[in-house]
C-alpha atoms as a PDB file:
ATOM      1  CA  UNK A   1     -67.570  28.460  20.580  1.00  0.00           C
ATOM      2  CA  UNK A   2     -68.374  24.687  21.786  1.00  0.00           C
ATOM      3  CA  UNK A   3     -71.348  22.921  20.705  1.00  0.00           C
ATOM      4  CA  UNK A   4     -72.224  19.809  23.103  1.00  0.00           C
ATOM      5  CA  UNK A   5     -73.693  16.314  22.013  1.00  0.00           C
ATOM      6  CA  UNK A   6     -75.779  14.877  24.346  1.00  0.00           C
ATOM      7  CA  UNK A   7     -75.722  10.735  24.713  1.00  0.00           C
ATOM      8  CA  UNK A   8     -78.130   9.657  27.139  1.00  0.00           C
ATOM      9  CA  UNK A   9     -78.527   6.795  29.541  1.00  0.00           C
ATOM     10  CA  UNK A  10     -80.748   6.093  32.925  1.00  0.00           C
ATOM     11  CA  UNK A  11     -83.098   3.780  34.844  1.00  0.00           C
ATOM     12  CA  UNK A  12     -86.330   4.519  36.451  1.00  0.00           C
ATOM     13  CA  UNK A  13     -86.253   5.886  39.509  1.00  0.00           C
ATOM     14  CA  UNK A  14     -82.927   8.060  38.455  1.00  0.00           C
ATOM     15  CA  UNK A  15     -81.580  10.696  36.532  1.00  0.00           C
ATOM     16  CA  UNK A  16     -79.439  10.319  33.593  1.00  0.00           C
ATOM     17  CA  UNK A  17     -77.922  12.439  31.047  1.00  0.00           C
ATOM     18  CA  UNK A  18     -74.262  11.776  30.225  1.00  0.00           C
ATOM     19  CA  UNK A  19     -72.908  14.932  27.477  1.00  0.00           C
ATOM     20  CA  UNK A  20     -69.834  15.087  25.986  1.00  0.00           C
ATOM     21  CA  UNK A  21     -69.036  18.865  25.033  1.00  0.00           C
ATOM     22  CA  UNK A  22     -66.701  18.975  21.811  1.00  0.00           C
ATOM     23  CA  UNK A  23     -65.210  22.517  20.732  1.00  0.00           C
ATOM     24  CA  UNK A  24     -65.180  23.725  17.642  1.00  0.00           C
ATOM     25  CA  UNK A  25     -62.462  21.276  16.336  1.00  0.00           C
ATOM     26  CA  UNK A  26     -63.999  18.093  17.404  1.00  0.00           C
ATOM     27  CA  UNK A  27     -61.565  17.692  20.622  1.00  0.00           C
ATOM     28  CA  UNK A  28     -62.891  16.850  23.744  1.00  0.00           C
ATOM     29  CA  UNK A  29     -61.721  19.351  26.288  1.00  0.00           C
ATOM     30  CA  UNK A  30     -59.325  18.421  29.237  1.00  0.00           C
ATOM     31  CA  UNK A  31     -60.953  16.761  31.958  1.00  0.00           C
ATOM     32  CA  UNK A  32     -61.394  18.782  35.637  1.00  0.00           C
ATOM     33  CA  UNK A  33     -58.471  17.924  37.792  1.00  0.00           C
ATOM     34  CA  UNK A  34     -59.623  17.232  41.304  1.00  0.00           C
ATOM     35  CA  UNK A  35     -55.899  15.313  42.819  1.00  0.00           C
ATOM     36  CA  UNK A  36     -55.946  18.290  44.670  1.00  0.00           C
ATOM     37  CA  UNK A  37     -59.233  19.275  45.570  1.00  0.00           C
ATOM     38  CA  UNK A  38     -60.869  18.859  49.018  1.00  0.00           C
ATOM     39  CA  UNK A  39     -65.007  17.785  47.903  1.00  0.00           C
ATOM     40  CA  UNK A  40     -66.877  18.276  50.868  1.00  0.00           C
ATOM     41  CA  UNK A  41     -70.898  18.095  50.927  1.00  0.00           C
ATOM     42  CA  UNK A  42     -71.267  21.426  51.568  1.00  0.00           C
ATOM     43  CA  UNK A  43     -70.309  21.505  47.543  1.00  0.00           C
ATOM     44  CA  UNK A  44     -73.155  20.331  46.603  1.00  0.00           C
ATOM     45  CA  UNK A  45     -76.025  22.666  47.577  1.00  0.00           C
ATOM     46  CA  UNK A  46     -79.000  24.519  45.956  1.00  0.00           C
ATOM     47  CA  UNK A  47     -81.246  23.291  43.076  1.00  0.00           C
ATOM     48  CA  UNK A  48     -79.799  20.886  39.967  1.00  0.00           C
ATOM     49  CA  UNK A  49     -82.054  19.805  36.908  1.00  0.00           C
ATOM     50  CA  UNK A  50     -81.818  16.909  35.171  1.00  0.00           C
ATOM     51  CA  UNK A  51     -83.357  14.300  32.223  1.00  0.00           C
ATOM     52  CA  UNK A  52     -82.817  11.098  31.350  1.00  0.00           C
ATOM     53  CA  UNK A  53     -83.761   8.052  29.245  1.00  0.00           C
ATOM     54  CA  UNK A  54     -82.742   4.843  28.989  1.00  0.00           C
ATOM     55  CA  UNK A  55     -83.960   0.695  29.773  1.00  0.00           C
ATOM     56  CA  UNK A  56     -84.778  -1.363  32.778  1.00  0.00           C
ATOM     57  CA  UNK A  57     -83.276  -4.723  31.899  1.00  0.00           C
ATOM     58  CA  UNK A  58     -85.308  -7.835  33.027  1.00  0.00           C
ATOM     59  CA  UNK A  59     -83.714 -11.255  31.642  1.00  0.00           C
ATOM     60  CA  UNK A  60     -83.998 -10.178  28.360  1.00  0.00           C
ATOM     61  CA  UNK A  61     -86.275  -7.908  27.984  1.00  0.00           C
ATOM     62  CA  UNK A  62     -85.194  -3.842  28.050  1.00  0.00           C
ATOM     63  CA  UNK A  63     -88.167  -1.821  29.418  1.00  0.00           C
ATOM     64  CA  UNK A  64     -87.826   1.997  27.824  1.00  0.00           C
ATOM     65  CA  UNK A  65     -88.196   4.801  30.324  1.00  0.00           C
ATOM     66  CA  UNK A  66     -87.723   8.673  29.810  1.00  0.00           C
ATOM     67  CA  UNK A  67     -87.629  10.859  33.049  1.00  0.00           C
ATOM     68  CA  UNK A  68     -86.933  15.008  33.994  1.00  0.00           C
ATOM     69  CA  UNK A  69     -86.701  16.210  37.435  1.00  0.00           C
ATOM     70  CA  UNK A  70     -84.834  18.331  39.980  1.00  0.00           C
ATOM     71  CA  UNK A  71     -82.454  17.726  43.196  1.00  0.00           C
ATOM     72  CA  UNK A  72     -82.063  19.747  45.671  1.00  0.00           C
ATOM     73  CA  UNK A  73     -78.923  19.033  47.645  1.00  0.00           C
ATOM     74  CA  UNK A  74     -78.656  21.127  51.531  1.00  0.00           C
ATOM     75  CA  UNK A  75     -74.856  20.962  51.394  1.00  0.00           C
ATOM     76  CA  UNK A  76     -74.955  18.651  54.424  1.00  0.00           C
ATOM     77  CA  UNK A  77     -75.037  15.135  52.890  1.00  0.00           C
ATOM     78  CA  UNK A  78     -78.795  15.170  51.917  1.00  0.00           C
ATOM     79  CA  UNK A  79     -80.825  15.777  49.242  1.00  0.00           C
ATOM     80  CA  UNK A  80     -84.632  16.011  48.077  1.00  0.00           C
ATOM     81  CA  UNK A  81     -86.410  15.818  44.681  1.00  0.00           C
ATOM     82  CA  UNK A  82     -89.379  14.863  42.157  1.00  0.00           C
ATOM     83  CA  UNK A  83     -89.192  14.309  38.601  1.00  0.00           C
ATOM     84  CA  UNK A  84     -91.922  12.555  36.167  1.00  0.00           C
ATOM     85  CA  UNK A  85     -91.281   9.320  34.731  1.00  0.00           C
ATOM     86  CA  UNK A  86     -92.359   7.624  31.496  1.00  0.00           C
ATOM     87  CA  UNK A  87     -91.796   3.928  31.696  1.00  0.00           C
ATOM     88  CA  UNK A  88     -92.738   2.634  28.170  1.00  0.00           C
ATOM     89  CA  UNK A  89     -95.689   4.756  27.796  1.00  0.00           C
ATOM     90  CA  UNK A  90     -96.962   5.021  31.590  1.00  0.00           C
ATOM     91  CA  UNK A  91     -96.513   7.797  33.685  1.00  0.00           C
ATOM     92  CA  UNK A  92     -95.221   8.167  37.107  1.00  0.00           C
ATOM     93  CA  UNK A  93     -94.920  11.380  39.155  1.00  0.00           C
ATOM     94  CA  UNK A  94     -92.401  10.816  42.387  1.00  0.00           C
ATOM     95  CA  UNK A  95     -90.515  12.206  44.812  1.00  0.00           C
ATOM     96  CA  UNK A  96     -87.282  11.074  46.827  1.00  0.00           C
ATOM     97  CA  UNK A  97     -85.069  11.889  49.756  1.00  0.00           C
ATOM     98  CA  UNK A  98     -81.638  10.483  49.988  1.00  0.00           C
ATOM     99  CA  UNK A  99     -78.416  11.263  51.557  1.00  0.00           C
ATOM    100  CA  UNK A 100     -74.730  11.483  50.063  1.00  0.00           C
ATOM    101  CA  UNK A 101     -70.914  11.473  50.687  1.00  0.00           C
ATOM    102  CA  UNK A 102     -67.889  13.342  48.811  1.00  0.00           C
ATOM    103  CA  UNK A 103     -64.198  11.996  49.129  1.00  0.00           C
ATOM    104  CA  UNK A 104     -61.583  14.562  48.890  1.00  0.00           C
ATOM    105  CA  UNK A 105     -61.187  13.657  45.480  1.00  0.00           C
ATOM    106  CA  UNK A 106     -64.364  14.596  44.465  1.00  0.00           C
ATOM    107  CA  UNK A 107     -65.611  10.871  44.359  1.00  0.00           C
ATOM    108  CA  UNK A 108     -69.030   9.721  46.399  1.00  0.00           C
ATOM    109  CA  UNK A 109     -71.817   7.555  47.273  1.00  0.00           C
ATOM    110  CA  UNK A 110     -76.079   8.178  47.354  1.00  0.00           C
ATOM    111  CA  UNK A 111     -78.726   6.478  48.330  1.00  0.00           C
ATOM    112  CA  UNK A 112     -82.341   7.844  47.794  1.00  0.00           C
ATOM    113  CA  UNK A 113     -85.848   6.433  48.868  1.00  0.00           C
ATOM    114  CA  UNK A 114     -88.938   7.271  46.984  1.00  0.00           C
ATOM    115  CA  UNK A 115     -92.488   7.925  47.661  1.00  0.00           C
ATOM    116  CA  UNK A 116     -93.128   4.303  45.914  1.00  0.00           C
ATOM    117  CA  UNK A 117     -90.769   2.606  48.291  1.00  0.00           C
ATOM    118  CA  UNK A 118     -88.383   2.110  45.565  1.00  0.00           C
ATOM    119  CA  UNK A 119     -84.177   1.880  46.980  1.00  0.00           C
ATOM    120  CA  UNK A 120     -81.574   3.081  44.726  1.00  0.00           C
ATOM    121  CA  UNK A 121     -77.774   3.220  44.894  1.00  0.00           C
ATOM    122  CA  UNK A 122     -75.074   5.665  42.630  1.00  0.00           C
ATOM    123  CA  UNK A 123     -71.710   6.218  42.570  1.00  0.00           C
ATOM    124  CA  UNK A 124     -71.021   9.622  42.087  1.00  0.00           C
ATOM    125  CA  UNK A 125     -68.500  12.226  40.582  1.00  0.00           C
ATOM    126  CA  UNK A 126     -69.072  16.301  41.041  1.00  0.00           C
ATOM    127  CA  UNK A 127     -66.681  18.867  39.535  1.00  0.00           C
ATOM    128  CA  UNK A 128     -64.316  20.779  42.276  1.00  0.00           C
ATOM    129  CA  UNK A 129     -66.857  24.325  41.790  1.00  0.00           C
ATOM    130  CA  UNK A 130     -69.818  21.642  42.663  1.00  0.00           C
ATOM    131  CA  UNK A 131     -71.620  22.850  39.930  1.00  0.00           C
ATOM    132  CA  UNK A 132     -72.165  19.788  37.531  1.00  0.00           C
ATOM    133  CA  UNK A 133     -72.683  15.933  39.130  1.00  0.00           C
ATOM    134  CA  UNK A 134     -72.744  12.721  36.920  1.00  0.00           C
ATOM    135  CA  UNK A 135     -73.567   9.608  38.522  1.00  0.00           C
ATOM    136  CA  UNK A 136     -74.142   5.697  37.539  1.00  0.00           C
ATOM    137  CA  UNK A 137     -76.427   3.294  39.303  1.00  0.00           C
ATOM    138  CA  UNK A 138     -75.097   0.744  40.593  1.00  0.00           C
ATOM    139  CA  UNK A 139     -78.345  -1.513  41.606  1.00  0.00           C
ATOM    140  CA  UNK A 140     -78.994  -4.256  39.440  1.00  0.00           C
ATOM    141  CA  UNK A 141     -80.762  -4.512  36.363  1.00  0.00           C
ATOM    142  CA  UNK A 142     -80.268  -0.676  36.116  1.00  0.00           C
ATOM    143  CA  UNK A 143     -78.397   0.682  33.321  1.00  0.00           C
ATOM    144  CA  UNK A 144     -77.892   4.659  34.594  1.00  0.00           C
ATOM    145  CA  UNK A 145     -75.753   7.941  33.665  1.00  0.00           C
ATOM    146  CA  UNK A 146     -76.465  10.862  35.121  1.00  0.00           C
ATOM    147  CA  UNK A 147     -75.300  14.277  34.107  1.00  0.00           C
ATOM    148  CA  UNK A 148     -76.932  17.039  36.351  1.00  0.00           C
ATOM    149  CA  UNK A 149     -76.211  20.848  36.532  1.00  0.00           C
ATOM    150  CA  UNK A 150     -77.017  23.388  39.343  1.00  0.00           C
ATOM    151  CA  UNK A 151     -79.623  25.945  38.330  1.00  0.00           C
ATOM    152  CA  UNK A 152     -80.025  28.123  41.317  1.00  0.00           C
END
């Protein structure tokens, strides 16, 4: 039986939810090997949900945002989605196309667009079944983890 913690991180205009599953004994389970594995876009494909929460930092200040939404990723190096955003206490409805690459080890890039003209730029990691994706910003001033699974 395995009961899961859930730490979470994001920014803005992206997703972010970054768990750490423990089993019954407090260990953290062995991480997916992918040394072997040959990611290909097609992996990711069909519909993924996500939430986040996290800060937008600006000099000093830390902004607080919440945000929920869903992907969908067409298995040939795009993707789609919307999602609702809270940014410290105004709301935001948007949606986003982007496109994506996998390494063979499992390893990528994004890039996504909104409807707000908003640019945005991950690094990515997906499991070798393409069923879970975690991702981190890596725009400035964006403090992001993003743990997403596929909910066909």
């Amino acid at each position: 039986m395995k009961r899961f913690q859930w730490y979470v991180m994001g920014s803005v205009l992206t997703v972010g939810l970054l768990g750490l599953a423990h089993d019954a004994f407090g260990e953290v389970p062995a991480a997916e090997s992918s040394t072997n594995s040959q990611c290909k876009p097609r992996m990711l494909k069909g519909s993924y949900v996500y939430a986040n929460s996290g800060f937008v930092v600006s000099g000093s200040d830390q902004v607080p945002f919440a945000q929920a939404g869903r992907d969908v990723f067409n298995g040939d190096g795009t993707f789609t989605g919307a999602a609702t955003v809270n940014t410290n206490g105004a709301i935001a409805r948007i949606v986003y196309s982007g496109t994506y690459t996998l390494n063979p080890d499992c390893s990528g890039a994004a890039t996504l667009t909104d409807n707000l003209g908003g640019i945005s730029h991950f690094d990515l990691f997906v499991s070798n079944s393409g069923t879970v994706l975690t991702y981190v910003q890596t725009d400035a001033d964006y403090v992001t983890a993003t743990f997403e699974l596929r909910r066909d």
